[in-house]
N, C-alpha and C. Protein backbone atom coordinates (compact mmCIF):
# COMPACT_ATOMS: atom_id res chain seq x y z
N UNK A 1 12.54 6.18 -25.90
CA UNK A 1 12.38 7.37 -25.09
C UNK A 1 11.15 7.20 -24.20
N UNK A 2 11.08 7.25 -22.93
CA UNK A 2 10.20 7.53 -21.64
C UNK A 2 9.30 8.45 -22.01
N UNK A 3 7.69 8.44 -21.51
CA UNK A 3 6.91 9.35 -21.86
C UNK A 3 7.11 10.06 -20.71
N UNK A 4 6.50 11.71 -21.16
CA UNK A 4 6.40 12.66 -20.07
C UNK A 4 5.88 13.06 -18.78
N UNK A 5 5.03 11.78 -19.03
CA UNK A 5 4.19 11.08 -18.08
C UNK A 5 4.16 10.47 -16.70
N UNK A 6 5.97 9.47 -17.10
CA UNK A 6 5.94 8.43 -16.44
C UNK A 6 6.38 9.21 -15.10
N UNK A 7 6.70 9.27 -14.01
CA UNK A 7 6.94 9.54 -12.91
C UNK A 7 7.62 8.72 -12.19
N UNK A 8 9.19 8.54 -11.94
CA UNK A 8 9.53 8.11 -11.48
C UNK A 8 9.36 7.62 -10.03
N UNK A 9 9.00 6.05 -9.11
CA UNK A 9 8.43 6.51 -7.75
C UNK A 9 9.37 5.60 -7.27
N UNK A 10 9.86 6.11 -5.86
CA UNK A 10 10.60 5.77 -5.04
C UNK A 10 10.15 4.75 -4.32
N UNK A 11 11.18 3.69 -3.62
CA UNK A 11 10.85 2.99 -2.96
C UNK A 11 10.13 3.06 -1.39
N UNK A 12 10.86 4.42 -1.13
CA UNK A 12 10.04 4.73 0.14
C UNK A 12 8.80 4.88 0.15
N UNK A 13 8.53 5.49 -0.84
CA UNK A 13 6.98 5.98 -1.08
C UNK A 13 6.52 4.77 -1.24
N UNK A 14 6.53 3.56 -1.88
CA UNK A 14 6.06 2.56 -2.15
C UNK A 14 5.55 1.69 -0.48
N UNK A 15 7.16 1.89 0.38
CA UNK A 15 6.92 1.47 1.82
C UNK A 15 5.91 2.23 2.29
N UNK A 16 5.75 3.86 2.63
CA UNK A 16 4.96 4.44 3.14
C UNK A 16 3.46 3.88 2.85
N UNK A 17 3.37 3.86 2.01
CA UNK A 17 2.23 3.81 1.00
C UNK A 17 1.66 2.35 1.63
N UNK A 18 2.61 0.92 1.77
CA UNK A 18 2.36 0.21 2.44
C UNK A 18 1.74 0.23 3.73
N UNK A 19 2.58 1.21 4.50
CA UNK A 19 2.02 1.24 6.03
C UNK A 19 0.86 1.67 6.18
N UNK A 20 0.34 2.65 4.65
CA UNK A 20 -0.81 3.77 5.12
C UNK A 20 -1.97 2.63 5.10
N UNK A 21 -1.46 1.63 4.12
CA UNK A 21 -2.45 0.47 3.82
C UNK A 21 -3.08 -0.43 4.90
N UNK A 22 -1.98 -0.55 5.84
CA UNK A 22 -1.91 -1.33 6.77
C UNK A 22 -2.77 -0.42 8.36
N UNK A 23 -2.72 0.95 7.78
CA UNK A 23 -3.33 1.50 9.02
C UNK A 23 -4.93 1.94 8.81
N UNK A 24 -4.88 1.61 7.62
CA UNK A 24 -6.30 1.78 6.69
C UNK A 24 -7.30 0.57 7.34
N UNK A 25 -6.33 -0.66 6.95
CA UNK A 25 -7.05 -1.82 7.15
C UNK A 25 -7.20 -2.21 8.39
N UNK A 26 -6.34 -1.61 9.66
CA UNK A 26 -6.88 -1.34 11.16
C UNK A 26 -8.13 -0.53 11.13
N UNK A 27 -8.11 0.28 10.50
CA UNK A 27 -9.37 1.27 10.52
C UNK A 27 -10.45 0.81 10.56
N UNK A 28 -10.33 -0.09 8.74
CA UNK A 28 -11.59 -1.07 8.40
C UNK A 28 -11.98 -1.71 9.78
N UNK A 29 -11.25 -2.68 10.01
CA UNK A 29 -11.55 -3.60 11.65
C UNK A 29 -12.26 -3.09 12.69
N UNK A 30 -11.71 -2.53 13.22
CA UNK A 30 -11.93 -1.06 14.42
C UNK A 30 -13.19 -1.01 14.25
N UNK A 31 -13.65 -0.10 12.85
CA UNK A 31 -15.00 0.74 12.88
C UNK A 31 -15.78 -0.65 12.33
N UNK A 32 -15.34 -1.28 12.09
CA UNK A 32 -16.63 -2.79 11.71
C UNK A 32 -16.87 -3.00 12.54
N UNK A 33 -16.24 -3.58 13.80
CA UNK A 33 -16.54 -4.13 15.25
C UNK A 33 -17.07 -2.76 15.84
N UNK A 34 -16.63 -1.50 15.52
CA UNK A 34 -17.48 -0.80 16.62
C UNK A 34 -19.13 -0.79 15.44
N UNK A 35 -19.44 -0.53 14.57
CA UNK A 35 -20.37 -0.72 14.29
C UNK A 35 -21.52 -1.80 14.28
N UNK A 36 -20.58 -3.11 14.09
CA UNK A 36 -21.39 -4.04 14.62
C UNK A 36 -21.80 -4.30 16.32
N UNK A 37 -20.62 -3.70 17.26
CA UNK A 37 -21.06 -4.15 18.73
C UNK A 37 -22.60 -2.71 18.71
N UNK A 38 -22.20 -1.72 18.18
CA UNK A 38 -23.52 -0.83 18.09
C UNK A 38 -24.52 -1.29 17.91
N UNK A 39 -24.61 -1.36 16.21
CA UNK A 39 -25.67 -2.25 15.89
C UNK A 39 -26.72 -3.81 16.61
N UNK A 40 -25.74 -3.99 17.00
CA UNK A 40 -26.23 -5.12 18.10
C UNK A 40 -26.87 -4.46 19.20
N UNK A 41 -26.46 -2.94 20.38
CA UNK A 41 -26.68 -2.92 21.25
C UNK A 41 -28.10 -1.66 20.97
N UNK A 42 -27.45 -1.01 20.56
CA UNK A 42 -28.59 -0.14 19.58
C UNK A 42 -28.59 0.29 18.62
N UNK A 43 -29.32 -0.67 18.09
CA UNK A 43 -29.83 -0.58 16.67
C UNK A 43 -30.20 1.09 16.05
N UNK A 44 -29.86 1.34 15.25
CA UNK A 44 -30.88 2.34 14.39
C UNK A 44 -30.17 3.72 15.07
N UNK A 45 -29.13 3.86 15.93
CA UNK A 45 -28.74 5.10 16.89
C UNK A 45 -28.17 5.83 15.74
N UNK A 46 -27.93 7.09 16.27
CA UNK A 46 -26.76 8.26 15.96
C UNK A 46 -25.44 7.42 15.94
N UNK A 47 -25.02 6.87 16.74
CA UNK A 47 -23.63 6.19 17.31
C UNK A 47 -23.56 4.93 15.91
N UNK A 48 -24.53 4.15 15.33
CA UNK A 48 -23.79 3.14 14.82
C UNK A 48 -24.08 4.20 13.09
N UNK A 49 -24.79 4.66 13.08
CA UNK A 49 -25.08 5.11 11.52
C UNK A 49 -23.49 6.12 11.71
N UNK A 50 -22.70 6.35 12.55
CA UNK A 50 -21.73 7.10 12.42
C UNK A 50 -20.12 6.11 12.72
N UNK A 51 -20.64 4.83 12.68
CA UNK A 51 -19.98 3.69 12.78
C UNK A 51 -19.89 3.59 11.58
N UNK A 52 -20.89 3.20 10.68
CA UNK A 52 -20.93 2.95 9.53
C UNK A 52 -20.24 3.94 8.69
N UNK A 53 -20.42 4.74 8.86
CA UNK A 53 -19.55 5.89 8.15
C UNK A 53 -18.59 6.02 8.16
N UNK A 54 -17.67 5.54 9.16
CA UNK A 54 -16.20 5.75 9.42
C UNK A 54 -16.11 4.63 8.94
N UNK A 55 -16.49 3.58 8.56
CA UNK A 55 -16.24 2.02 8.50
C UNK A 55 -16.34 2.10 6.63
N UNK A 56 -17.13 3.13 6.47
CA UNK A 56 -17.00 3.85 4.75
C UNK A 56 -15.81 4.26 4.14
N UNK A 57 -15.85 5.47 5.06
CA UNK A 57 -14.58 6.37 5.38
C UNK A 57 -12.94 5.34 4.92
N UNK A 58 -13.04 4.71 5.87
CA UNK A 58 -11.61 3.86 5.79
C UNK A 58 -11.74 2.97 4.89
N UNK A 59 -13.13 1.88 4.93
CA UNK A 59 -12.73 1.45 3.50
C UNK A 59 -12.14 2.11 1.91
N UNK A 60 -13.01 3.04 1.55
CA UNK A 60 -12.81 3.63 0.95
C UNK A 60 -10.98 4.10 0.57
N UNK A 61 -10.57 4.69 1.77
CA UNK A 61 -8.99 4.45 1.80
C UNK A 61 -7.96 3.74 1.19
N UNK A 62 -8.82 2.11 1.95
CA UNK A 62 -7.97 1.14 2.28
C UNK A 62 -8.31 0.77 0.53
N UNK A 63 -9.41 1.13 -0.19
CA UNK A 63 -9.56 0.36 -1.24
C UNK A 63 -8.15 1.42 -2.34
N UNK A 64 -8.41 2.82 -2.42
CA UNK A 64 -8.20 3.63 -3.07
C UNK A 64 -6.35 3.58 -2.98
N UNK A 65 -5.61 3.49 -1.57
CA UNK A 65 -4.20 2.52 -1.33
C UNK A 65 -4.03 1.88 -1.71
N UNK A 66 -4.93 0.37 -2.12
CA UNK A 66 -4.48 -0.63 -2.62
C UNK A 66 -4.27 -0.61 -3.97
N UNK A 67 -5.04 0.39 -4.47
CA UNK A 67 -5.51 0.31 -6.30
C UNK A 67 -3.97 1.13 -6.46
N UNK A 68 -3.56 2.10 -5.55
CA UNK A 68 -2.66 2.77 -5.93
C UNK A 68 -1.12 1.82 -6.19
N UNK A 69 -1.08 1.28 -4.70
CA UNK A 69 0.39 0.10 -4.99
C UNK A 69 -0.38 -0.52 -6.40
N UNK A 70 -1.13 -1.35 -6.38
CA UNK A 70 -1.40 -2.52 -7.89
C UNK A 70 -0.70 -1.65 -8.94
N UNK A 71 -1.02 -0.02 -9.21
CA UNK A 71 -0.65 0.76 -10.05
C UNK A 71 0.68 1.11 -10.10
N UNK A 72 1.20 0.86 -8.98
CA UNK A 72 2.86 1.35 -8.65
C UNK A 72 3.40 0.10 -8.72
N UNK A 73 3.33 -1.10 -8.69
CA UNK A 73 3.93 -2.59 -8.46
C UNK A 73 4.81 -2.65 -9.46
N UNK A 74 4.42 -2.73 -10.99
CA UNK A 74 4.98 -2.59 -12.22
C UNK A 74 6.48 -1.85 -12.03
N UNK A 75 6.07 -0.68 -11.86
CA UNK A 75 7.09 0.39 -11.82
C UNK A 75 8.36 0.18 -10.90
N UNK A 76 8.17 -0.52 -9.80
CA UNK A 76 8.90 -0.63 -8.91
C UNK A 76 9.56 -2.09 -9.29
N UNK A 77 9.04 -2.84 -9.81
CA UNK A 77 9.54 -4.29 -9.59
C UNK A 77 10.44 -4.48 -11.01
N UNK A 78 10.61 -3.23 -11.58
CA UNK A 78 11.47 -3.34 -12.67
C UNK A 78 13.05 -3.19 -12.05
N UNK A 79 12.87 -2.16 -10.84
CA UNK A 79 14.79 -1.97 -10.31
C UNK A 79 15.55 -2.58 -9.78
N UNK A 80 16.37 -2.36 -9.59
CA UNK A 80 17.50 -3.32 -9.24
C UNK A 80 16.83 -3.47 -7.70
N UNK A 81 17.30 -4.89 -7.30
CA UNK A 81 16.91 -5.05 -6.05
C UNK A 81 17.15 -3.85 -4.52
N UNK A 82 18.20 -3.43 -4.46
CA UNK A 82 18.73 -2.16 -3.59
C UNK A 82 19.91 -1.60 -4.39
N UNK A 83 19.98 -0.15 -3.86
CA UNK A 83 21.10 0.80 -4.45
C UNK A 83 22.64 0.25 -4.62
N UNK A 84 22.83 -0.53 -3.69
CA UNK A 84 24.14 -1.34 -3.91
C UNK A 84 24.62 -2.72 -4.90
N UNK A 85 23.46 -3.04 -5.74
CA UNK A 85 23.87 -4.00 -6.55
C UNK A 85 24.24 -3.50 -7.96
N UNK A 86 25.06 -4.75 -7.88
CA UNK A 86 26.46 -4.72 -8.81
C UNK A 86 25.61 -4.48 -10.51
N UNK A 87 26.53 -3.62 -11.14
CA UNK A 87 25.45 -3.54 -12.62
C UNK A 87 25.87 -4.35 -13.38
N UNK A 88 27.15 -4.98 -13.36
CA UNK A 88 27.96 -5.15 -14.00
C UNK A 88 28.66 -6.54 -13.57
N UNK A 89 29.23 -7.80 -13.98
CA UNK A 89 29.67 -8.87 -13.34
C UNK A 89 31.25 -8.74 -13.42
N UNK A 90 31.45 -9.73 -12.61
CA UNK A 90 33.04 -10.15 -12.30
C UNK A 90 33.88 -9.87 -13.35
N UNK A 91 34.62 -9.41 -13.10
CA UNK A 91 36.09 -9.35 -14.22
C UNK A 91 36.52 -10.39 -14.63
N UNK A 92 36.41 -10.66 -15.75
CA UNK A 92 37.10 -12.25 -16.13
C UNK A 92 38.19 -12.91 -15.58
N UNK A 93 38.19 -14.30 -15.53
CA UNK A 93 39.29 -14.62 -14.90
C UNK A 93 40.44 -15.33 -15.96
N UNK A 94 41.73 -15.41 -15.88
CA UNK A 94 42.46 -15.60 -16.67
C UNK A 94 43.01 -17.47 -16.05
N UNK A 95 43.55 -18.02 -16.89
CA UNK A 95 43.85 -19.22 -16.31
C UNK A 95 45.43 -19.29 -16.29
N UNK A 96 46.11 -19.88 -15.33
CA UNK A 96 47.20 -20.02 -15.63
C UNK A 96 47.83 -21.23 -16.22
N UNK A 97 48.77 -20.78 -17.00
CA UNK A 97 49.27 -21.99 -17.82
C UNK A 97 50.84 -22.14 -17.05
C-alpha cells in the first residue's frame, strides 16, 4: 500500500518544471554579466549591488528547481515510457502443423 504522502506528479509538470529551470539559468547568465560589466565599470554603485541581487535572486531559483526535479526524477522514471504503451505482450503464436 502507497503512503498518504506520495503525490502522484505528472509529466507535464516535470516538463514545465524543466523550462522554469532553463529560464532560471538564463537569469543566472544575464544578471552575472550585468553585474560583472557593472562591477567593472562602477564599482561599489547602487546598479551592481542590485546586480548582485538579482544574480542571488535567480540563483537561488535555479538552485531550489533543480533540487526539486532531483526529488521528482525517481517518481517519474518509474512509468511507462508514454500513455500509449502496450502493458501487456503479443498474443501467442500458434504453429502450424
Amino acid at each position: 500500500m502507497a503512503p498518504k504522502t506520495d503525490h502522484p506528479v505528472s509529466l507535464r509538470a516535470v516538463r514545465q518544471l524543466r523550462r522554469t529551470r532553463a529560464f532560471y539559468a538564463a537569469g543566472v547568465l544575464l544578471w552575472a554579466a550585468a553585474a560583472a560589466w557593472t562591477g567593472w565599470t562602477h564599482p561599489a554603485s547602487r546598479q551592481m549591488w542590485v546586480s548582485v541581487l538579482l544574480l542571488a535572486v535567480f540563483a537561488g531559483l535555479l538552485v531550489t528547481a533543480s533540487l526539486w526535479l532531483q526529488r521528482l526524477r525517481p517518481a517519474v522514471a518509474n512509468r511507462a515510457a508514454h500513455r500509449g504503451a502496450r502493458r501487456r505482450t503479443a498474443a501467442p503464436r500458434h504453429a502450424n502443423a
